[in-house]
C-alpha atoms as a PDB file:
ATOM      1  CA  UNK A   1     -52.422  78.483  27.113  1.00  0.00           C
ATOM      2  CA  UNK A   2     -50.307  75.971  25.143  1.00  0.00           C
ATOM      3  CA  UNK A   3     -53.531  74.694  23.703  1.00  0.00           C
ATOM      4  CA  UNK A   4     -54.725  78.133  22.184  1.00  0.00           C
ATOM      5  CA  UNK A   5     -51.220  78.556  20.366  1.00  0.00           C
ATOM      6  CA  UNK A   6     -51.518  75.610  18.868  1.00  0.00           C
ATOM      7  CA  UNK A   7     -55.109  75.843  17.712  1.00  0.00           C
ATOM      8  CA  UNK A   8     -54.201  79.303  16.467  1.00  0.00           C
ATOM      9  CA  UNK A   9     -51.523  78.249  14.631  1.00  0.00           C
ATOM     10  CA  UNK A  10     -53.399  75.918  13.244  1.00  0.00           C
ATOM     11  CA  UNK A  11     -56.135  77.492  12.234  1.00  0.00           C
ATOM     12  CA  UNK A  12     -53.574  80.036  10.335  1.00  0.00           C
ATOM     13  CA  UNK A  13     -52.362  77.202   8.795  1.00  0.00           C
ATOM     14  CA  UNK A  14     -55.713  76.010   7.154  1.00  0.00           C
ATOM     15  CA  UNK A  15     -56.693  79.437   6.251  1.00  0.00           C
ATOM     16  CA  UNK A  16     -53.341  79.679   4.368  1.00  0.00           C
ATOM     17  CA  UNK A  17     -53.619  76.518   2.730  1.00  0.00           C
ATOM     18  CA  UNK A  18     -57.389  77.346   1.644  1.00  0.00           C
ATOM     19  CA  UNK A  19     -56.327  80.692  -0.001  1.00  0.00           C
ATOM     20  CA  UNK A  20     -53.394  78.820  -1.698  1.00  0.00           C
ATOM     21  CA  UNK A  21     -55.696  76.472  -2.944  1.00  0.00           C
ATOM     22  CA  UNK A  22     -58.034  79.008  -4.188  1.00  0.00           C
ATOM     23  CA  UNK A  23     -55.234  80.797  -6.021  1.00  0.00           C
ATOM     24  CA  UNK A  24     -53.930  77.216  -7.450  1.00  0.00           C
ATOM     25  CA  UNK A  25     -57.540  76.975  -8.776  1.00  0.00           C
ATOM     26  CA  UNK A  26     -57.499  80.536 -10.196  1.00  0.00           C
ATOM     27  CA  UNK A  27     -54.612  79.681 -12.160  1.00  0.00           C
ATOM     28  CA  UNK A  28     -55.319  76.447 -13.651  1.00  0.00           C
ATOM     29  CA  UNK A  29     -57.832  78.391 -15.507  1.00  0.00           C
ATOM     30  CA  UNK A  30     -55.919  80.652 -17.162  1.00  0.00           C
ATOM     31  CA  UNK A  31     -55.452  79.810 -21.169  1.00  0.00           C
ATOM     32  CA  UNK A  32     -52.705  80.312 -22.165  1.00  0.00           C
ATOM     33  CA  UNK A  33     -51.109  79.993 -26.430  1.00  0.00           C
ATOM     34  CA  UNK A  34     -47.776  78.460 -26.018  1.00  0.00           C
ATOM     35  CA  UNK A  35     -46.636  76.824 -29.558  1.00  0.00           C
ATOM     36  CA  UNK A  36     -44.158  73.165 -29.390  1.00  0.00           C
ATOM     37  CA  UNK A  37     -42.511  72.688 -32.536  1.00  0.00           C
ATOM     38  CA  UNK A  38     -40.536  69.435 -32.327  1.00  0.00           C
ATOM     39  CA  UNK A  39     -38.127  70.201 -34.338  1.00  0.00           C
ATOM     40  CA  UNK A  40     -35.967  67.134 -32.923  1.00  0.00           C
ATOM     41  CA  UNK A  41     -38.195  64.529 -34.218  1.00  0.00           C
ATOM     42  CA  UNK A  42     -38.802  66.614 -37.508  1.00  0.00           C
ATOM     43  CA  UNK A  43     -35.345  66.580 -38.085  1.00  0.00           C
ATOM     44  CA  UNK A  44     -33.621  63.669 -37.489  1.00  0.00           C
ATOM     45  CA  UNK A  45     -36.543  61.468 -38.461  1.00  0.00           C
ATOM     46  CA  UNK A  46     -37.125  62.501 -41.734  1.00  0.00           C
ATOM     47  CA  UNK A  47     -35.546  61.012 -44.860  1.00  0.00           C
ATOM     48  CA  UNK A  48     -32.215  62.505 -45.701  1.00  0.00           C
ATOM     49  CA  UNK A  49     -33.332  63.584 -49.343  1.00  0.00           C
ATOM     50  CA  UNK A  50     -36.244  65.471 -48.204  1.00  0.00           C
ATOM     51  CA  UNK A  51     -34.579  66.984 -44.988  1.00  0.00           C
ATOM     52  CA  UNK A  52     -33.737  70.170 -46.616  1.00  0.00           C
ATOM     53  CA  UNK A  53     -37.351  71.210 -47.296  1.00  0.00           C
ATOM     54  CA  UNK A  54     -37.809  71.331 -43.375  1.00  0.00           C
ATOM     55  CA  UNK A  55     -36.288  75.432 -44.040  1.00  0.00           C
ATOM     56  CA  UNK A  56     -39.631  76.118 -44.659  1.00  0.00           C
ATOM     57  CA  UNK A  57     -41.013  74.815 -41.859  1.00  0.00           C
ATOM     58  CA  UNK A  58     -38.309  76.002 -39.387  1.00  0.00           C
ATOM     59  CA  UNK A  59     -36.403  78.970 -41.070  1.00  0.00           C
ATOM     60  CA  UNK A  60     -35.231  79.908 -37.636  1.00  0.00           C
ATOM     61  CA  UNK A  61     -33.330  76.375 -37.131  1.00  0.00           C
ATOM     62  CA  UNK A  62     -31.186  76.872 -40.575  1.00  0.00           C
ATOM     63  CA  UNK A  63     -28.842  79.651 -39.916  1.00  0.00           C
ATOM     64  CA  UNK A  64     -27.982  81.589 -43.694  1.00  0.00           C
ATOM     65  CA  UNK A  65     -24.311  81.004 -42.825  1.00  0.00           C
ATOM     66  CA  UNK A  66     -24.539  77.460 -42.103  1.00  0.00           C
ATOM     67  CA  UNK A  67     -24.160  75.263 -45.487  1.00  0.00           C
ATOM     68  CA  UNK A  68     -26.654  72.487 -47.245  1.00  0.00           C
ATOM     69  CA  UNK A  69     -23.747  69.755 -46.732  1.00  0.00           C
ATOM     70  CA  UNK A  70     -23.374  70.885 -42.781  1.00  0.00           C
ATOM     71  CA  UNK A  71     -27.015  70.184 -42.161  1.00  0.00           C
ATOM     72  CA  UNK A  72     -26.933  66.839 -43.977  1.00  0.00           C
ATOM     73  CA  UNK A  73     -23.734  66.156 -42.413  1.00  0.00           C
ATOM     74  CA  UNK A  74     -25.687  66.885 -39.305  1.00  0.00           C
ATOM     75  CA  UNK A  75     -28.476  64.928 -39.714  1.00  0.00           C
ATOM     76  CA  UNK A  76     -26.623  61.534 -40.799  1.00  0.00           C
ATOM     77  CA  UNK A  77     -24.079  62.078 -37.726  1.00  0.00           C
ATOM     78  CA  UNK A  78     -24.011  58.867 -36.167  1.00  0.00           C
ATOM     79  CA  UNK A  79     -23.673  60.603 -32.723  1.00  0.00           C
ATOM     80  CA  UNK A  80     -26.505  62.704 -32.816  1.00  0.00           C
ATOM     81  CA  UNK A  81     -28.170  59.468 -34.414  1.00  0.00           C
ATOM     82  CA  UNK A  82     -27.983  58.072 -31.358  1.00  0.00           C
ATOM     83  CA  UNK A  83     -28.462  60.666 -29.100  1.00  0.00           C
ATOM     84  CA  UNK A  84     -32.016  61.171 -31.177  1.00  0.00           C
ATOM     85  CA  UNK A  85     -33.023  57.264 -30.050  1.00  0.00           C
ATOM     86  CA  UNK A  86     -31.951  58.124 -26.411  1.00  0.00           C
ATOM     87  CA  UNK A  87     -34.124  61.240 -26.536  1.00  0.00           C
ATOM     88  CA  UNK A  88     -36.813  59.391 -27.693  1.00  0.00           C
ATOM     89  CA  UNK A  89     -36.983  56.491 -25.328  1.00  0.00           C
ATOM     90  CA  UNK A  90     -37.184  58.875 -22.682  1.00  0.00           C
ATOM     91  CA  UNK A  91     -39.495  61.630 -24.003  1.00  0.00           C
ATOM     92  CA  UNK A  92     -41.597  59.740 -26.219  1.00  0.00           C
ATOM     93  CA  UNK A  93     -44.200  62.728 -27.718  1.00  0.00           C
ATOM     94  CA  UNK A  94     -43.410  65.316 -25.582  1.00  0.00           C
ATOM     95  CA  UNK A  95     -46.748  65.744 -24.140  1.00  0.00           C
ATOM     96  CA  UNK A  96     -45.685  64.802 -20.128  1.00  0.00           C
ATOM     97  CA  UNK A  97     -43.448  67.705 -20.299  1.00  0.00           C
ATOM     98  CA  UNK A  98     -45.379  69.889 -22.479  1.00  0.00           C
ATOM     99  CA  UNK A  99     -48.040  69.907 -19.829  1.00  0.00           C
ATOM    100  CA  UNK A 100     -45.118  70.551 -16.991  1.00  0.00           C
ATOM    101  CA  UNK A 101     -43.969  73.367 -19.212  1.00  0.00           C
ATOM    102  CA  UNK A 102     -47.463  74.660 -19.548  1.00  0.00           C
ATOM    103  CA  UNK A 103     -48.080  74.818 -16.194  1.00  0.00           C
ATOM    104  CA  UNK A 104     -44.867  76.808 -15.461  1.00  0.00           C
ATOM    105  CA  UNK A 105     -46.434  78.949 -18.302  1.00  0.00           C
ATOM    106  CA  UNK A 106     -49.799  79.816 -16.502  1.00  0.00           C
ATOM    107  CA  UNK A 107     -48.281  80.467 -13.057  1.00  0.00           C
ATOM    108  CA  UNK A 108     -45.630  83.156 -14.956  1.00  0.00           C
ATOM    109  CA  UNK A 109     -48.665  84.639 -16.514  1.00  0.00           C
ATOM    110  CA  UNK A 110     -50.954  84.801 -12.686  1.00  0.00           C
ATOM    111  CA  UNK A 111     -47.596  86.539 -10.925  1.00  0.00           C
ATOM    112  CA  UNK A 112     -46.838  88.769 -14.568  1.00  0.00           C
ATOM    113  CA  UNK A 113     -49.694  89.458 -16.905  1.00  0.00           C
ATOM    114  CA  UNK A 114     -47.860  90.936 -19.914  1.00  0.00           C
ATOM    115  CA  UNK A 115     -46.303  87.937 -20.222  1.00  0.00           C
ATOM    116  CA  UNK A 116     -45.522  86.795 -23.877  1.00  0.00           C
ATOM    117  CA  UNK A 117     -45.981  82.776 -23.871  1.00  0.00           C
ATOM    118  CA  UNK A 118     -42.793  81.573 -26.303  1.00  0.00           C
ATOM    119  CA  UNK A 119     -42.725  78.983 -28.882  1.00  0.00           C
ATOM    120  CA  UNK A 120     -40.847  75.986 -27.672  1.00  0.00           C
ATOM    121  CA  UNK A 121     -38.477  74.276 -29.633  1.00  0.00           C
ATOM    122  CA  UNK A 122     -37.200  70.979 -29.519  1.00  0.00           C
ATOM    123  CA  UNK A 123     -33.766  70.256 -30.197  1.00  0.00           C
ATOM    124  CA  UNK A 124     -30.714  68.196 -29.589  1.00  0.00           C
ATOM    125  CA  UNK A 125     -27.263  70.012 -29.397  1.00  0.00           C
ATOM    126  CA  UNK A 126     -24.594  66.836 -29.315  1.00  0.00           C
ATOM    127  CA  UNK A 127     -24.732  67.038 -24.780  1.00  0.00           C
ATOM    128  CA  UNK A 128     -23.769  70.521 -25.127  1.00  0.00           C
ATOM    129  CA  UNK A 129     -24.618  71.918 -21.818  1.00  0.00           C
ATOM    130  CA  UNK A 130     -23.962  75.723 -22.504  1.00  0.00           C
ATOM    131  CA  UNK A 131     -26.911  75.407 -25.000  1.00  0.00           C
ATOM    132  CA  UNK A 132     -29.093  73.265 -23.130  1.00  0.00           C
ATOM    133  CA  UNK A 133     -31.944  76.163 -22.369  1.00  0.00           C
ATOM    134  CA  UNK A 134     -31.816  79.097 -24.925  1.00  0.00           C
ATOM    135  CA  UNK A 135     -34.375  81.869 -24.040  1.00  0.00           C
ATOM    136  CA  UNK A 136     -34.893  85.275 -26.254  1.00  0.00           C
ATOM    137  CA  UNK A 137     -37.380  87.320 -28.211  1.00  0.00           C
ATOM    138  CA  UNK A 138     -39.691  84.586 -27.351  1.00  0.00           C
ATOM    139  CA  UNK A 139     -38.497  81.635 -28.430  1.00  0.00           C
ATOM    140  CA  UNK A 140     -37.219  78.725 -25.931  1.00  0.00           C
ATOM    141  CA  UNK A 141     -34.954  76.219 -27.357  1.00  0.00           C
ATOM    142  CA  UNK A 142     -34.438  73.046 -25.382  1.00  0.00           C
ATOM    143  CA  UNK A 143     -31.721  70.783 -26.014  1.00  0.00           C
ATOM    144  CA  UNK A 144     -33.516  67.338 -24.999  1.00  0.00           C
ATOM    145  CA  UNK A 145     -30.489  65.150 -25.305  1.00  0.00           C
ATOM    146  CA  UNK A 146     -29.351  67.276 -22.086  1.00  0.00           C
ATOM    147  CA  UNK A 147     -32.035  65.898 -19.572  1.00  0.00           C
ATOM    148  CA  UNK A 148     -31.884  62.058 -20.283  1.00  0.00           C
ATOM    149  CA  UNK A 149     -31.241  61.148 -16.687  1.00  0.00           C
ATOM    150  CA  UNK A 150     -28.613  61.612 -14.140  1.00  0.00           C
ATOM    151  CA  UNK A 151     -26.768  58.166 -14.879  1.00  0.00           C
ATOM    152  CA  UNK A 152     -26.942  58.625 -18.671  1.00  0.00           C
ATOM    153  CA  UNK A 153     -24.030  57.125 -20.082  1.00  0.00           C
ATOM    154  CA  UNK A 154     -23.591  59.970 -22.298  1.00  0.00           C
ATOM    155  CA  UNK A 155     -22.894  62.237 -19.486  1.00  0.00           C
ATOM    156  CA  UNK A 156     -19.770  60.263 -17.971  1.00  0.00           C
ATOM    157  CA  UNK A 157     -17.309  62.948 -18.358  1.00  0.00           C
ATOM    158  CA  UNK A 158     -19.534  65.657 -16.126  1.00  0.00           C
ATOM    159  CA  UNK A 159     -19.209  65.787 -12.727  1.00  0.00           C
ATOM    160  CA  UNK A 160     -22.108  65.117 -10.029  1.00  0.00           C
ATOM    161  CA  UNK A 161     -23.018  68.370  -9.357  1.00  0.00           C
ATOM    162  CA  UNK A 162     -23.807  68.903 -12.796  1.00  0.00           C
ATOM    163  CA  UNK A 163     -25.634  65.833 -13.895  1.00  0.00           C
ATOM    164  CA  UNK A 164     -28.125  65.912 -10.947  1.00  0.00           C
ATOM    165  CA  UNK A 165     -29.650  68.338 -12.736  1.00  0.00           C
ATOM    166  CA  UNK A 166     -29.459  66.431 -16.493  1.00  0.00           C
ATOM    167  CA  UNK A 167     -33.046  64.652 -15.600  1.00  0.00           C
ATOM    168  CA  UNK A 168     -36.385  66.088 -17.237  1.00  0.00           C
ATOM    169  CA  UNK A 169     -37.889  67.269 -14.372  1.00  0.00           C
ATOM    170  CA  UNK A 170     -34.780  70.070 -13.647  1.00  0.00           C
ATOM    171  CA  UNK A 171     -35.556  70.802 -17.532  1.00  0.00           C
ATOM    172  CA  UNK A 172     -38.448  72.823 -16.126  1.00  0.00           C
ATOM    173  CA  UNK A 173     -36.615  74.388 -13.357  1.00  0.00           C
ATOM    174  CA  UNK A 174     -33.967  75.743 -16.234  1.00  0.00           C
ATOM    175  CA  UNK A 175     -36.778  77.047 -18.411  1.00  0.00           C
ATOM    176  CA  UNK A 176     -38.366  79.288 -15.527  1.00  0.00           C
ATOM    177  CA  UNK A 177     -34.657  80.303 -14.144  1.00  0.00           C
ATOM    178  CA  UNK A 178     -34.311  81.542 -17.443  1.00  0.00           C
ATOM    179  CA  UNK A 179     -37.180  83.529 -17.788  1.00  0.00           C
ATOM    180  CA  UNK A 180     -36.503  84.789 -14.315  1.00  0.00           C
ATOM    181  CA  UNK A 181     -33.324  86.334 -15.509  1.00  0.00           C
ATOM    182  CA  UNK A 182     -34.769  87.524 -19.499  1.00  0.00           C
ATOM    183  CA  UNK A 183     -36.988  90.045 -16.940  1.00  0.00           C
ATOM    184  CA  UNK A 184     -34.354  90.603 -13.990  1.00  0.00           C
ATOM    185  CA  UNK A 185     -30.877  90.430 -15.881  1.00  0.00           C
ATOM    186  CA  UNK A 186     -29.183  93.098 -13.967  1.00  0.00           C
ATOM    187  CA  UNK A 187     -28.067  93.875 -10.055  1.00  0.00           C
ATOM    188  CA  UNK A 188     -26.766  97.128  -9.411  1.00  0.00           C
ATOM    189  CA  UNK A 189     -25.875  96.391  -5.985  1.00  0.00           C
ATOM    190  CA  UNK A 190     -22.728  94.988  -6.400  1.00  0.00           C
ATOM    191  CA  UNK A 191     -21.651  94.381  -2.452  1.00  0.00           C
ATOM    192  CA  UNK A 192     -22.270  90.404  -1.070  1.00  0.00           C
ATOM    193  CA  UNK A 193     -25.200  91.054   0.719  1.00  0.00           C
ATOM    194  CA  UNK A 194     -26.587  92.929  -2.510  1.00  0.00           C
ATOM    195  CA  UNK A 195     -26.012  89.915  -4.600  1.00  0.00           C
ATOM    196  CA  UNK A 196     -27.229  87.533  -2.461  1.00  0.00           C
ATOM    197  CA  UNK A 197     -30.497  89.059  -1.478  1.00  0.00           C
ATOM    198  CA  UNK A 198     -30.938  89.186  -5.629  1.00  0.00           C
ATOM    199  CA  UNK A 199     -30.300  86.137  -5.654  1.00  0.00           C
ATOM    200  CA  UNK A 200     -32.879  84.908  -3.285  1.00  0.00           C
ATOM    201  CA  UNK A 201     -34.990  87.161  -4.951  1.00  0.00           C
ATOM    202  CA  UNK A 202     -34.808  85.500  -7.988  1.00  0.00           C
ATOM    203  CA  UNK A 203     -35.660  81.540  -6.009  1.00  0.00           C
ATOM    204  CA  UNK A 204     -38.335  82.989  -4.108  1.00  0.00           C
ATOM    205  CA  UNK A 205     -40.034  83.601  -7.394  1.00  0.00           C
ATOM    206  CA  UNK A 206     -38.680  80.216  -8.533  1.00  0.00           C
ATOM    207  CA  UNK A 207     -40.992  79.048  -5.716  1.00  0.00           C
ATOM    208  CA  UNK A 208     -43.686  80.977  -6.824  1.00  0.00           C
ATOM    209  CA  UNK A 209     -43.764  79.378 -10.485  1.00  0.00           C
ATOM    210  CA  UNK A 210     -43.032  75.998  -9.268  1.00  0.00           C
ATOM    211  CA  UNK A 211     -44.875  75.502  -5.724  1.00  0.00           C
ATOM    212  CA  UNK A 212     -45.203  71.806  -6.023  1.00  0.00           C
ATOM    213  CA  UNK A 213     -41.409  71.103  -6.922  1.00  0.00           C
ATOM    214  CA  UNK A 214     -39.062  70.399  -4.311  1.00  0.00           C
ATOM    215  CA  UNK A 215     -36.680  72.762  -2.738  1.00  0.00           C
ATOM    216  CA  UNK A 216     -33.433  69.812  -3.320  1.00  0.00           C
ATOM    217  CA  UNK A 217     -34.589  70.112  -6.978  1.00  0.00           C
ATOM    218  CA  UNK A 218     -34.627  73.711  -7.429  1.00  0.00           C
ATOM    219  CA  UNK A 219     -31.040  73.787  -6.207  1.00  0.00           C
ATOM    220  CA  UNK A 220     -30.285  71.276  -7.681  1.00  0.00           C
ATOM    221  CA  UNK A 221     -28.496  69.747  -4.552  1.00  0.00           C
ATOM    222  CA  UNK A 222     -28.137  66.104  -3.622  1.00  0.00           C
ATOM    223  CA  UNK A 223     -30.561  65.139  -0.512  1.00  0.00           C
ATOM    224  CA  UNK A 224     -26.934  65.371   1.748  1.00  0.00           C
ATOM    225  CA  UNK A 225     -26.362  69.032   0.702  1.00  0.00           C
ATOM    226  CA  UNK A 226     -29.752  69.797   0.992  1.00  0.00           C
ATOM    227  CA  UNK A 227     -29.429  68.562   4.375  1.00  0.00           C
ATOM    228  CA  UNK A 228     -26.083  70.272   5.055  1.00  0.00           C
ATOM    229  CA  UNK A 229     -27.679  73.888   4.119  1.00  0.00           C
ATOM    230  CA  UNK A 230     -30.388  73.305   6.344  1.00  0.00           C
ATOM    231  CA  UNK A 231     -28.351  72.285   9.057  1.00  0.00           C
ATOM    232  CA  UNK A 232     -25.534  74.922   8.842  1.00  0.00           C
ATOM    233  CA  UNK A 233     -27.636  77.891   8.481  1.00  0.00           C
ATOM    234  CA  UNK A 234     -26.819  79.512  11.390  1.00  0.00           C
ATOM    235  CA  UNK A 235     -23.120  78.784  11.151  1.00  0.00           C
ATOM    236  CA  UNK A 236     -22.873  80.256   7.369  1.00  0.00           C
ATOM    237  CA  UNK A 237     -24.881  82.969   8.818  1.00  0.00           C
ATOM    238  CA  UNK A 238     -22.217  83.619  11.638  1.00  0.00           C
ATOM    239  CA  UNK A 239     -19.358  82.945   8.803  1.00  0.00           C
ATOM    240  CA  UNK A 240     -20.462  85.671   6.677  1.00  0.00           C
ATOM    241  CA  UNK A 241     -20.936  88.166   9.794  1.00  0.00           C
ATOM    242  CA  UNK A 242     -17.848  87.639  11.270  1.00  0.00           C
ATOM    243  CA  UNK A 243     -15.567  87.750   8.398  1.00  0.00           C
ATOM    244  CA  UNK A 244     -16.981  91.352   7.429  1.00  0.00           C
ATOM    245  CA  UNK A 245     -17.993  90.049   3.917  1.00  0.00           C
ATOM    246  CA  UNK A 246     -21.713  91.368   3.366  1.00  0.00           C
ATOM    247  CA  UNK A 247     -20.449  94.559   2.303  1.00  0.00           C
ATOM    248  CA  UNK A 248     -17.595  93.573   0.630  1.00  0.00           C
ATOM    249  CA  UNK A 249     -17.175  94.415  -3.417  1.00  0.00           C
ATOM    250  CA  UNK A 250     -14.575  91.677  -3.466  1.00  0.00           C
ATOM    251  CA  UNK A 251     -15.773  89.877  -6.897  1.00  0.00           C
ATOM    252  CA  UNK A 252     -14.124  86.304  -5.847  1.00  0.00           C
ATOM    253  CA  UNK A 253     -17.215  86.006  -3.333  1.00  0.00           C
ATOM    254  CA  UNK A 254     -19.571  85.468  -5.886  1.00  0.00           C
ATOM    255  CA  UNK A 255     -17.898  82.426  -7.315  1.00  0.00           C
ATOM    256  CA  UNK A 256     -17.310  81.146  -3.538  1.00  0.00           C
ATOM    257  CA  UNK A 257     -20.806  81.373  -2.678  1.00  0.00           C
ATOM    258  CA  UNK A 258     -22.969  82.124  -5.364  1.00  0.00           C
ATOM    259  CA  UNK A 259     -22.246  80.372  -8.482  1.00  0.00           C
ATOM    260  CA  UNK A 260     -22.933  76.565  -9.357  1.00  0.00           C
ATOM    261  CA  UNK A 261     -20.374  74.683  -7.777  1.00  0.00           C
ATOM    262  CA  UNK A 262     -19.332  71.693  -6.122  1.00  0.00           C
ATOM    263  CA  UNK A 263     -19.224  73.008  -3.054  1.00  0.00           C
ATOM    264  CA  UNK A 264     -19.034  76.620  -1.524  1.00  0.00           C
ATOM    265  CA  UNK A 265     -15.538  77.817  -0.696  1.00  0.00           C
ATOM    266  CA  UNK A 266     -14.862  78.854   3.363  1.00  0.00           C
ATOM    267  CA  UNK A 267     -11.429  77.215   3.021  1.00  0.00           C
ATOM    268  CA  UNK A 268     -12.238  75.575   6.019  1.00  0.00           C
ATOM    269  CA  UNK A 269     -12.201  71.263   6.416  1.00  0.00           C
ATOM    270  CA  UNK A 270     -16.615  72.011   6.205  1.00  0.00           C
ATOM    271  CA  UNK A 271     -16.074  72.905   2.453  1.00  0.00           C
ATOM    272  CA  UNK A 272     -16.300  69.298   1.236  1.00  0.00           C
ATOM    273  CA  UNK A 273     -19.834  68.567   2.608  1.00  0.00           C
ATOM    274  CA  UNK A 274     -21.012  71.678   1.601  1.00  0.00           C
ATOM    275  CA  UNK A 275     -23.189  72.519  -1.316  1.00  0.00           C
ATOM    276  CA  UNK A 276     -22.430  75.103  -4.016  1.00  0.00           C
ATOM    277  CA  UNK A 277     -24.220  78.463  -4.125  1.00  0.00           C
ATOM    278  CA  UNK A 278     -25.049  78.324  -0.076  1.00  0.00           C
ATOM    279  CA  UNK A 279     -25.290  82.272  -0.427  1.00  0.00           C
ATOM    280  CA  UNK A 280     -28.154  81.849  -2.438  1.00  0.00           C
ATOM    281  CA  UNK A 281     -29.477  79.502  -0.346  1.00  0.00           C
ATOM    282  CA  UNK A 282     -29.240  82.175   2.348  1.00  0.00           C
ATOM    283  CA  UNK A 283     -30.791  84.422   0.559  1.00  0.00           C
ATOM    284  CA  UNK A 284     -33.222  82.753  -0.150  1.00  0.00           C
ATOM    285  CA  UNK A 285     -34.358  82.214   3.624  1.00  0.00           C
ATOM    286  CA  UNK A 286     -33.889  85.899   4.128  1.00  0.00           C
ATOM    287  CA  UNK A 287     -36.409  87.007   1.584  1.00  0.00           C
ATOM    288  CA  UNK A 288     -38.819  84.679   2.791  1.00  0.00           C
ATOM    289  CA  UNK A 289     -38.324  85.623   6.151  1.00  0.00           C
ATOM    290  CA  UNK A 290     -39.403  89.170   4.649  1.00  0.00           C
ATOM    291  CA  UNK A 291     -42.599  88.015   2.752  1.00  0.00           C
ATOM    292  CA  UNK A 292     -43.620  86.284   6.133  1.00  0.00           C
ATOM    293  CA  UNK A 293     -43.567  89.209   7.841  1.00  0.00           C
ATOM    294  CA  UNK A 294     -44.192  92.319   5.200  1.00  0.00           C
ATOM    295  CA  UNK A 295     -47.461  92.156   2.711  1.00  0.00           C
ATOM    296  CA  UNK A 296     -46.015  93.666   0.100  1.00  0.00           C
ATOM    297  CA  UNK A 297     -46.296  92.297  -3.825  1.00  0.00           C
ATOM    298  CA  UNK A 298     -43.583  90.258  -5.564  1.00  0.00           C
ATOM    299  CA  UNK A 299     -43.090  93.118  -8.346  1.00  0.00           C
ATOM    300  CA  UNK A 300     -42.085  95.662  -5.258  1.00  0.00           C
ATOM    301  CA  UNK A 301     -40.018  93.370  -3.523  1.00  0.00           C
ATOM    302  CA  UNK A 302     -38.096  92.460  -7.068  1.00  0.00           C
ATOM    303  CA  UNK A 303     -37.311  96.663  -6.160  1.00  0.00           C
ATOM    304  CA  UNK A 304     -36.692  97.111  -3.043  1.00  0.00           C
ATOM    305  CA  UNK A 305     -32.779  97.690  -2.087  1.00  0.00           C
ATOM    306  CA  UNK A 306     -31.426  94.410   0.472  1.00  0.00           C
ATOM    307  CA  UNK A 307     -30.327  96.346   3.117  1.00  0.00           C
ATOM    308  CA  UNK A 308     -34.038  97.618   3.892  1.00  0.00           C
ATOM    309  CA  UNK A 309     -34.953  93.926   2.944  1.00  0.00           C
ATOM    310  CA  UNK A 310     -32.682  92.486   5.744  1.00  0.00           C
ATOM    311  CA  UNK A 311     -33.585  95.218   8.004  1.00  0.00           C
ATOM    312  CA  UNK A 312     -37.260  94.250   8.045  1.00  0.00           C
ATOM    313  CA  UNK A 313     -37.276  90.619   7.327  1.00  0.00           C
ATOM    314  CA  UNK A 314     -36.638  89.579  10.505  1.00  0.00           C
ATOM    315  CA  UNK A 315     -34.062  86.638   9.686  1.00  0.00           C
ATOM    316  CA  UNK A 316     -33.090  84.195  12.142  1.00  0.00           C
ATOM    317  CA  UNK A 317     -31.571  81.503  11.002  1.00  0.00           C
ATOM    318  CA  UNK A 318     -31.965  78.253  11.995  1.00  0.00           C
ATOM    319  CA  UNK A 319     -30.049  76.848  14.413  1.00  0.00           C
END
């Protein structure tokens, strides 16, 4: 009997894996007309006397409001100087993370048709990490000098949970997190459980976009909080059941368990070794619990409400 389980669950596996495969195949077909303008390079490589004639090449990179002498000012900073040589050792032409970015672009355009591929812009912002992805009306501005590498010296004043994800490869993760929330900016369920089923909504897609990068990468957790979260399901699980919180409007829960963070907030002696955001990690495992058991398409399930979601999902964590 043992023996036909585990035949049948193999053979579920391979069939799986084939229609993945045939999907993967499907979509590395698909053209697609994304546009990299470099303005970076452009910018801080051309001579200071002829810098100002790159407004006709990139009108939308020279604000009206910002000044002639600003821009020069700008260009000859000794800072961003330097920050342009860093950028370049580790990007060199782009083209690595161009492909990366256009195969984030094709597996956007497979799940959602309509769409509209962006032009990508180059940039570097002086390690400003507010302005390190900038997504709207179709442009996407990346701020290079932002993904140089965890250890960059530049980045001594951030703290770890931050600068794990300063490396080039999270630079694709940010671009497709925020083109996740350009389409799904709004949750009108405002209770805990509400929030966090939107936002493991939102990674399950993430998953979707990016099937060959690693779940500690998406979250941006170290390989010991990645651990911890996979550990402690269960336990959060209980924690969140028996303190009455799932359908609790109590705004300081999103900051405790859903935001970026250090570490998620129990106020218990656990909180150290735990990683920020484990409500979204939650989540997470609760919609795919649901799209394991429930063939419905990723547009409806971006609709339907979490407590019919948690209902039928099925969810047991791991313990």
């Amino acid at each position: 009997m043992k023996k036909w389980i585990a035949l049948s669950l193999l053979i579920s596996i391979l069939v799986a894996c084939n229609l993945e495969d045939k999907k993967e195949q499907k979509i590395k077909k698909i053209k697609v007309t994304a546009k990299f303008a470099q303005f970076h390079d452009a910018f801080f490589s051309t001579d200071s006397k002829e810098i100002l004639k790159l407004k006709q090449v990139y009108p939308y990179m020279f604000p009206n409001n910002v000044s002639d002498k600003i821009i020069l000012a700008r260009r000859n900073d000794t800072l961003q100087q330097a920050l342009y040589k860093e950028v370049s050792k580790v990007y060199g032409n782009f083209e690595k993370e161009k492909g990366n970015l256009i195969d984030l672009f094709k597996h956007i355009k497979y799940y959602y048709p309509d769409f509209v591929m962006p032009t990508v812009v180059t940039d570097i912002t002086g390690v400003s990490y507010q302005d390190r992805v900038l997504y709207a009306n179709d442009m996407l501005l990346l701020s290079l000098d932002m993904y140089l590498g965890e250890n960059h010296k530049f980045y001594t004043g951030f703290p770890g949970y931050l600068t794990r994800t300063f490396t080039p490869n999270y630079m694709t993760v940010e671009v497709a997190k925020k083109i996740i929330e350009a389409k799904y900016p709004v949750n009108r369920d405002r209770t805990f459980l509400g929030q966090m089923i939107f936002e493991g909504k939102k990674m399950y897609l993430l998953d979707l976009f990016l099937p060959k990068m690693s779940e500690r990468l998406k979250f941006g957790y170290s390989k010991e909080k990645m651990l911890w979260a996979n550990k402690n399901e269960a336990q959060v699980w209980a924690y969140f059941i028996k303190q009455e919180i799932l359908y609790s409007n109590n705004p300081k829960l999103k900051k405790r368990f859903l935001d970026l963070a250090p570490f998620s907030k129990f106020y218990m002696s656990i909180d150290k070794n735990s990683p920020g955001a484990i409500g979204t990690y939650i989540g997470l495992q609760i919609v795919r619990a649901y799209m394991n058991n429930n063939e419905i398409t990723h547009q409806e399930l971006m609709n339907l409400d979490a407590q019919t979601l948690l209902n039928q999902s099925g969810f047991k964590p791991k313990k």
